[in-house]
PDB file of N, CA and C in Angstrom:
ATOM      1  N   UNK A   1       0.852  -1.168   0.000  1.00  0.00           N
ATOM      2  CA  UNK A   1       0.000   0.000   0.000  1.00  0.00           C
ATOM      3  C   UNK A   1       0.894   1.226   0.000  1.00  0.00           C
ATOM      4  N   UNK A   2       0.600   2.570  -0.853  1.00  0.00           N
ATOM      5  CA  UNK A   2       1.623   3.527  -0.750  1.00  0.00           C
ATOM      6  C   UNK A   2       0.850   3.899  -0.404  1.00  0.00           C
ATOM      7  N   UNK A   3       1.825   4.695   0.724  1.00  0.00           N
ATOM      8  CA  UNK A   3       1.568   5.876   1.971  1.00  0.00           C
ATOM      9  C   UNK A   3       2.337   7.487   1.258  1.00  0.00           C
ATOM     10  N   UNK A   4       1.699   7.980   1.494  1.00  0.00           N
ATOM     11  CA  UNK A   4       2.320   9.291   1.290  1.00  0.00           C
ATOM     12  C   UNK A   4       2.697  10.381   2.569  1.00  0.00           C
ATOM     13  N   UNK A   5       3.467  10.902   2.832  1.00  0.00           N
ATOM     14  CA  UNK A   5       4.125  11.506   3.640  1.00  0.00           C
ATOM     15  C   UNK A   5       3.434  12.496   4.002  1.00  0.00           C
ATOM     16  N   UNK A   6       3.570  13.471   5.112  1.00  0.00           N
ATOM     17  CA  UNK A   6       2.693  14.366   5.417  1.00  0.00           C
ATOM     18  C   UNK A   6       2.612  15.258   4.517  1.00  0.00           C
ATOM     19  N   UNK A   7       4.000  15.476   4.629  1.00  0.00           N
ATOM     20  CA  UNK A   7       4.483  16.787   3.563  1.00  0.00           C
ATOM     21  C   UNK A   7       3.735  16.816   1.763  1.00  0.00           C
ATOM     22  N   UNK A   8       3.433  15.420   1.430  1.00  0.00           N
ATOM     23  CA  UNK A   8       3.255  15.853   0.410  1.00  0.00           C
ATOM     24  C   UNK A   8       1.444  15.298   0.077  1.00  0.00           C
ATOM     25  N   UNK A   9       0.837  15.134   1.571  1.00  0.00           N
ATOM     26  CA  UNK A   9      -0.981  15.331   1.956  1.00  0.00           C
ATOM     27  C   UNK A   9      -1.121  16.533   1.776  1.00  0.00           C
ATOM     28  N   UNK A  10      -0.263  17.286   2.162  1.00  0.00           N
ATOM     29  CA  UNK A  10      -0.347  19.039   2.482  1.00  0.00           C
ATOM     30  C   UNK A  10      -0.074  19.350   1.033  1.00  0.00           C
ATOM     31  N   UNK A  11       0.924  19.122   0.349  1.00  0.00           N
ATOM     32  CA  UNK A  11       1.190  19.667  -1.188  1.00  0.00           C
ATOM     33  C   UNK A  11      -0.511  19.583  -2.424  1.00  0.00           C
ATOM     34  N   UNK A  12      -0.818  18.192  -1.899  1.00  0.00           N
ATOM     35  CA  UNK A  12      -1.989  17.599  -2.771  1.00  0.00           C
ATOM     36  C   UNK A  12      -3.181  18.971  -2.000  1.00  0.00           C
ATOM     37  N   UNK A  13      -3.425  19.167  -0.918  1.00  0.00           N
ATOM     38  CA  UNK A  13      -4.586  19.830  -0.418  1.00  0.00           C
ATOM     39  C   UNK A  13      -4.475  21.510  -1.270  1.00  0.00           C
ATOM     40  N   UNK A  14      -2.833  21.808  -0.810  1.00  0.00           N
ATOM     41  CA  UNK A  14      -2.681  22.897  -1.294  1.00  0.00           C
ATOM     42  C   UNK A  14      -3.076  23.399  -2.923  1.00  0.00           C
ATOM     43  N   UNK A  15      -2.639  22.249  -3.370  1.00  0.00           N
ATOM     44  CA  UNK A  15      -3.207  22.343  -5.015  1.00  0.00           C
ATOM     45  C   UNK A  15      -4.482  22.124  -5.137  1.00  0.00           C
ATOM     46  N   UNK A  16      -5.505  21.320  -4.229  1.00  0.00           N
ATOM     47  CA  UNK A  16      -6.774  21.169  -4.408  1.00  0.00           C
ATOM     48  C   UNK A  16      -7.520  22.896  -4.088  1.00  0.00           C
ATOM     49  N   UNK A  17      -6.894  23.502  -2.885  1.00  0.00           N
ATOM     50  CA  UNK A  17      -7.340  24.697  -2.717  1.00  0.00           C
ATOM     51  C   UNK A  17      -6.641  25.824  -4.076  1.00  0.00           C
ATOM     52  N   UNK A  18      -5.861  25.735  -4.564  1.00  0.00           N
ATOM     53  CA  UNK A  18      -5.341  26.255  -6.186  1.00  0.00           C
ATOM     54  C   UNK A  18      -6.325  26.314  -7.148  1.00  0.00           C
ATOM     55  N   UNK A  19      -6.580  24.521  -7.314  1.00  0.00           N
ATOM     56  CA  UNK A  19      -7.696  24.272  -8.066  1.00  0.00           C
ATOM     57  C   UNK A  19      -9.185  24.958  -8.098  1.00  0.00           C
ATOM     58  N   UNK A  20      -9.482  25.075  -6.480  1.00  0.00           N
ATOM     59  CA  UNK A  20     -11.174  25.492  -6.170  1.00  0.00           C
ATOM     60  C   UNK A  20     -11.145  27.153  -6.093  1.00  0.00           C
ATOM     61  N   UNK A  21      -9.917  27.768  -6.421  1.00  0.00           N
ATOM     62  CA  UNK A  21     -10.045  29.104  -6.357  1.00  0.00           C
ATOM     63  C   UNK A  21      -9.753  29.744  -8.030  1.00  0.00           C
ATOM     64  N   UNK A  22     -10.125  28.822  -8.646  1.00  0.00           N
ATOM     65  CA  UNK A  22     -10.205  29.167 -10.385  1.00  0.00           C
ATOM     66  C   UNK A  22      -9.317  28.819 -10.761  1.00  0.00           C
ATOM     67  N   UNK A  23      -7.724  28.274 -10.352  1.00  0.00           N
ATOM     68  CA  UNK A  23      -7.019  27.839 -11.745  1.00  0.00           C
ATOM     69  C   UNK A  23      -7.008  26.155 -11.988  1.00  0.00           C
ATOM     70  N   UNK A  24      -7.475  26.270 -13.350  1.00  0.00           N
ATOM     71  CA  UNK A  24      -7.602  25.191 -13.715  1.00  0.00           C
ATOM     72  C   UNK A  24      -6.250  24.175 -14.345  1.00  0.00           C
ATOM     73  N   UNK A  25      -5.042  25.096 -14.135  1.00  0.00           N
ATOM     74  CA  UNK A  25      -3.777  24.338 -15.128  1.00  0.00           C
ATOM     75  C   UNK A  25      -3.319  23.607 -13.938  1.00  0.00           C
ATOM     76  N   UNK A  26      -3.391  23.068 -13.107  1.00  0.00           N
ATOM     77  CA  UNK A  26      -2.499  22.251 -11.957  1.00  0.00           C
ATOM     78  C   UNK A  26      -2.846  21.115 -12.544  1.00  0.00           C
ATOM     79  N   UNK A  27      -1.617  20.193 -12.685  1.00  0.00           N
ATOM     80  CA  UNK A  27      -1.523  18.906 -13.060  1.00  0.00           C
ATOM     81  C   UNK A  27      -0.596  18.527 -12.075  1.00  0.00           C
ATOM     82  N   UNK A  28      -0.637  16.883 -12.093  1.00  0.00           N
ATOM     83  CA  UNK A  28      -0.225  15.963 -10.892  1.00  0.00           C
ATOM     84  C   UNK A  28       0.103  14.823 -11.551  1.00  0.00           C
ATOM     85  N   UNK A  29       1.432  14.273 -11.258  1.00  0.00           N
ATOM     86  CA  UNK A  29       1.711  13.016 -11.010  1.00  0.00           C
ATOM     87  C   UNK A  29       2.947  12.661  -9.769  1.00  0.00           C
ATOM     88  N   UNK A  30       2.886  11.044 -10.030  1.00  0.00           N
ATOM     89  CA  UNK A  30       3.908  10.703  -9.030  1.00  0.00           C
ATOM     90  C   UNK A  30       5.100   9.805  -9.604  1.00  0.00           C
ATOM     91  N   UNK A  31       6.369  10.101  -9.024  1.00  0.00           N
ATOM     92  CA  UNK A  31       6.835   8.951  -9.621  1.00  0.00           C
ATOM     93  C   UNK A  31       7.744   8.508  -8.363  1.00  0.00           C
ATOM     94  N   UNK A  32       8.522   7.130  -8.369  1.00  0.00           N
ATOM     95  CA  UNK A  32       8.516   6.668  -7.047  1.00  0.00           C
ATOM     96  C   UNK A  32       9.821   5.541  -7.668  1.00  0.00           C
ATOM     97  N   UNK A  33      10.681   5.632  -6.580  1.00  0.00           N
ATOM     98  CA  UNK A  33      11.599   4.457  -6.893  1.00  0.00           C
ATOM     99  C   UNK A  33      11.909   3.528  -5.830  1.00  0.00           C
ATOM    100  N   UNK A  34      11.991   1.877  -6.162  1.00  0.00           N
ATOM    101  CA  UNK A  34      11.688   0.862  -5.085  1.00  0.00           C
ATOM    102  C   UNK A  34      12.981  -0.048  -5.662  1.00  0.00           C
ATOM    103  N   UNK A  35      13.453   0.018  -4.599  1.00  0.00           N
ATOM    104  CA  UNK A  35      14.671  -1.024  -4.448  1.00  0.00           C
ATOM    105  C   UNK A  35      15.805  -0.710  -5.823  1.00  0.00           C
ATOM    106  N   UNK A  36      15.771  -2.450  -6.454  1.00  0.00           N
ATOM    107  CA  UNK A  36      16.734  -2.395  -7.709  1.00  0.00           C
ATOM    108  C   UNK A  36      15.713  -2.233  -9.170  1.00  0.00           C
ATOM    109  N   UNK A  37      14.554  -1.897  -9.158  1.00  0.00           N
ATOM    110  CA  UNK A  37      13.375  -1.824 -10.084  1.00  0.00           C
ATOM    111  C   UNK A  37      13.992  -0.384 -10.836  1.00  0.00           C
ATOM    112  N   UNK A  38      13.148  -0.279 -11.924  1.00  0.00           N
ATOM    113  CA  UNK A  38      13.084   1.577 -12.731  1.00  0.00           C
ATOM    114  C   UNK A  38      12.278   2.012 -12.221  1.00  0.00           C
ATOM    115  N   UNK A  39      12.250   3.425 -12.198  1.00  0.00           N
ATOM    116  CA  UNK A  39      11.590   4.202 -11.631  1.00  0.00           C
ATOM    117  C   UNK A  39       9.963   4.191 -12.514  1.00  0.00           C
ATOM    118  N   UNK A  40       9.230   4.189 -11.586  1.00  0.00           N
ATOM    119  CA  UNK A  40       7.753   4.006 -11.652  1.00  0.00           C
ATOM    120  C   UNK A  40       6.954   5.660 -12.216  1.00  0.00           C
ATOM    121  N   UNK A  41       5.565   5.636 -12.799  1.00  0.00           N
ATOM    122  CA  UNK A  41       5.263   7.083 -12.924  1.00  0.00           C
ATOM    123  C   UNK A  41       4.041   6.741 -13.285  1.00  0.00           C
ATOM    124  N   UNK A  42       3.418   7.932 -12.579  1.00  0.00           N
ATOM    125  CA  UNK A  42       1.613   7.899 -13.076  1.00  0.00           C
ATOM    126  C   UNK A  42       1.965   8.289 -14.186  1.00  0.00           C
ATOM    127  N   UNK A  43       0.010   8.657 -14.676  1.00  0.00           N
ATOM    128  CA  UNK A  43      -0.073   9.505 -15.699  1.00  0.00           C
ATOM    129  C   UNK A  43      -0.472  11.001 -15.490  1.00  0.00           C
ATOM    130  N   UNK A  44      -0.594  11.809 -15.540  1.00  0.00           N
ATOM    131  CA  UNK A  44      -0.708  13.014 -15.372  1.00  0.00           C
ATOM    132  C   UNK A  44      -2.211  13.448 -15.301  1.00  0.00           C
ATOM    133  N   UNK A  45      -2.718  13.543 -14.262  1.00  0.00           N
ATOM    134  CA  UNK A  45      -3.724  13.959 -13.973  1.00  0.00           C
ATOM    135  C   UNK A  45      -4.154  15.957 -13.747  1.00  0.00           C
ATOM    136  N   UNK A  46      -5.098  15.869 -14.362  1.00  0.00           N
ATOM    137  CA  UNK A  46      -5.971  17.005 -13.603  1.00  0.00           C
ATOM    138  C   UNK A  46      -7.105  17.496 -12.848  1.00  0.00           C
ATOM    139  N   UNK A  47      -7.080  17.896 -11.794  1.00  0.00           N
ATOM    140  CA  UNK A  47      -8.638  18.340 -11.076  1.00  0.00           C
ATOM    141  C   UNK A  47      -8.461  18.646  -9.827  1.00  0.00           C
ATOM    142  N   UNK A  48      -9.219  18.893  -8.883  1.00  0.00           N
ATOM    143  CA  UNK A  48      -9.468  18.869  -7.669  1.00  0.00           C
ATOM    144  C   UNK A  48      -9.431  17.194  -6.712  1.00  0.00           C
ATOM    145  N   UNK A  49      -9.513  16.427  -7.571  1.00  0.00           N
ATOM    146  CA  UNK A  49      -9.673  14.937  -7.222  1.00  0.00           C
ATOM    147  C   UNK A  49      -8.876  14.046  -7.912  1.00  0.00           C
ATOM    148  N   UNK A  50      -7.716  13.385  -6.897  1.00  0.00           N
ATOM    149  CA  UNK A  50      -7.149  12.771  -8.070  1.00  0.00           C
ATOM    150  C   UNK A  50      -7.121  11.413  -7.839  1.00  0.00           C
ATOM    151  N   UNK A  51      -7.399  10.943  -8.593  1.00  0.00           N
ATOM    152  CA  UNK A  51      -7.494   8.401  -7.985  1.00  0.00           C
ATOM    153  C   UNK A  51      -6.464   8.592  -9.010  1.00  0.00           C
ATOM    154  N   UNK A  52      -5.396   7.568  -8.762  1.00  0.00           N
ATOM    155  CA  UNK A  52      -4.443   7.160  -9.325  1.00  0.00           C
ATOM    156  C   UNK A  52      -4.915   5.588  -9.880  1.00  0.00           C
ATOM    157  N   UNK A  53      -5.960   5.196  -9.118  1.00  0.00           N
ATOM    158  CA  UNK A  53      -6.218   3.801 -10.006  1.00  0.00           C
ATOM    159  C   UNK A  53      -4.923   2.624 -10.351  1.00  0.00           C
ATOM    160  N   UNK A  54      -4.273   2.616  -9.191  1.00  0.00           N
ATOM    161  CA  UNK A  54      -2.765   2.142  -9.630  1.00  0.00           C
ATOM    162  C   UNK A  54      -2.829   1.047  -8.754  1.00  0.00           C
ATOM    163  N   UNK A  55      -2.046   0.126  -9.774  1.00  0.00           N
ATOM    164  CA  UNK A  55      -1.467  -1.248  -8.824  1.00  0.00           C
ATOM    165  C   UNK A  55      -0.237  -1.157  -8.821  1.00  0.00           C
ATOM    166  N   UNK A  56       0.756  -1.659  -8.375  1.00  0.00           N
ATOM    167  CA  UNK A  56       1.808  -2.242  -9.133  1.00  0.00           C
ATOM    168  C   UNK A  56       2.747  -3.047  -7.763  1.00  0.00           C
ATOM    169  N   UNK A  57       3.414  -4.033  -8.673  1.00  0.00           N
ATOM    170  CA  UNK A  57       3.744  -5.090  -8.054  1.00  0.00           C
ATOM    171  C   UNK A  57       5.251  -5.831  -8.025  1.00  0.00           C
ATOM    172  N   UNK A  58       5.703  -5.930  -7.073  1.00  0.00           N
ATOM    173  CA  UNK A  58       7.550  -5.961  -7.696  1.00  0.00           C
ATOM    174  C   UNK A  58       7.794  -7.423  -7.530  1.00  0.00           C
ATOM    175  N   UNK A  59       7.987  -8.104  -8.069  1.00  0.00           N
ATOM    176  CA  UNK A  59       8.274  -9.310  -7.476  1.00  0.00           C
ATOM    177  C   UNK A  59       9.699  -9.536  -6.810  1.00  0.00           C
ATOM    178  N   UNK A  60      10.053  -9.781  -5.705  1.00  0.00           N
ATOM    179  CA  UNK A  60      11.639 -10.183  -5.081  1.00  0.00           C
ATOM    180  C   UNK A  60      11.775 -11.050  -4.582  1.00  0.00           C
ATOM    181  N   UNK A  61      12.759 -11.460  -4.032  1.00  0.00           N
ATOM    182  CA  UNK A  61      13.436 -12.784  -3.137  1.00  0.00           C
ATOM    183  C   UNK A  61      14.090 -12.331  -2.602  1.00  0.00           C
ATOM    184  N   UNK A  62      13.245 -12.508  -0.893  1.00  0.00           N
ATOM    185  CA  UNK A  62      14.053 -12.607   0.154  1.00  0.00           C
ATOM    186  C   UNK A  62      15.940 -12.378   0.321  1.00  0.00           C
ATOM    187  N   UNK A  63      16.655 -11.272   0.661  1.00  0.00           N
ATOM    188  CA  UNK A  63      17.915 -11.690   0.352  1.00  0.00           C
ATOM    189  C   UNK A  63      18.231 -10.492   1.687  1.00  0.00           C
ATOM    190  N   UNK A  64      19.328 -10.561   1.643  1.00  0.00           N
ATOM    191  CA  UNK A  64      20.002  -9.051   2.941  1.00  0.00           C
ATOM    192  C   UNK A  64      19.944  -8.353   2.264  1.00  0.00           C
ATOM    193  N   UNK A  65      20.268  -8.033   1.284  1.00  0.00           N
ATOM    194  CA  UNK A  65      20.249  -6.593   0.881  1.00  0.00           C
ATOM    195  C   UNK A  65      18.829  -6.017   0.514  1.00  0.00           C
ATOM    196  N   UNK A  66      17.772  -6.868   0.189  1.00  0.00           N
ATOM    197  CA  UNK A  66      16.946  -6.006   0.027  1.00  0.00           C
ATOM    198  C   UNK A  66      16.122  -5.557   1.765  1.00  0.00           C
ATOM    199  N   UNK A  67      16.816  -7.210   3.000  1.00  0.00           N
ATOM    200  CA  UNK A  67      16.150  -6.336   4.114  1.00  0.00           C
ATOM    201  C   UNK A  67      16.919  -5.193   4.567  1.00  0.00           C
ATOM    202  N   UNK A  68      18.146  -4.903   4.229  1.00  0.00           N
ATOM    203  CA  UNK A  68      18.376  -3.457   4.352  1.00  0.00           C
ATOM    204  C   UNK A  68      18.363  -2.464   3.449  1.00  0.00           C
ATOM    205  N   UNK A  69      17.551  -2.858   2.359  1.00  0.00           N
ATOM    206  CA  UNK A  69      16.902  -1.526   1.731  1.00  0.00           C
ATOM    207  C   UNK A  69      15.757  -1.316   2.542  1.00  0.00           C
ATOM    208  N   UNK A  70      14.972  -1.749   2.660  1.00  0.00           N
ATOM    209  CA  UNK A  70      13.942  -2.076   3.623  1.00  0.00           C
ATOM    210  C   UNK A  70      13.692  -1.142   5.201  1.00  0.00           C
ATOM    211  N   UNK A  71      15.334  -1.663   5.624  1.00  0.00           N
ATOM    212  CA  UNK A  71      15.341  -1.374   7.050  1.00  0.00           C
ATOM    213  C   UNK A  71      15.675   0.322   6.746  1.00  0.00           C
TER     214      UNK A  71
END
């Protein structure tokens, strides 16, 4: 499950209040990097409301180094 950080609950609200005070150009995405994978990326959304509608799934094996990416 991705969690998002406080800092960037507050970024998303701030642009939602952007959005509800007439400007309509704020666009949004995310992109996110996990372990030894490529870097991941929505698609670029616009509005006051945004669902990312996203799965995604890494497959690994158990090893030390990934429990200290981890840790």
């Amino acid at each position: 499950q991705l969690q998002l950080y406080p800092s960037v609950v507050k970024k998303l609200h701030d642009l939602k209040t952007v959005w509800m005070n007439g400007s309509r150009q704020v666009k949004l995405f995310l992109t996110w990097d996990f372990y030894e994978f490529d870097t991941h990326t929505t698609a670029v959304l616009t509005g006051p409301e945004v669902d990312f509608d996203l799965t995604v799934e890494y497959p690994v094996h158990m090893s030390h180094s990934l429990l200290e990416y981890l840790d």
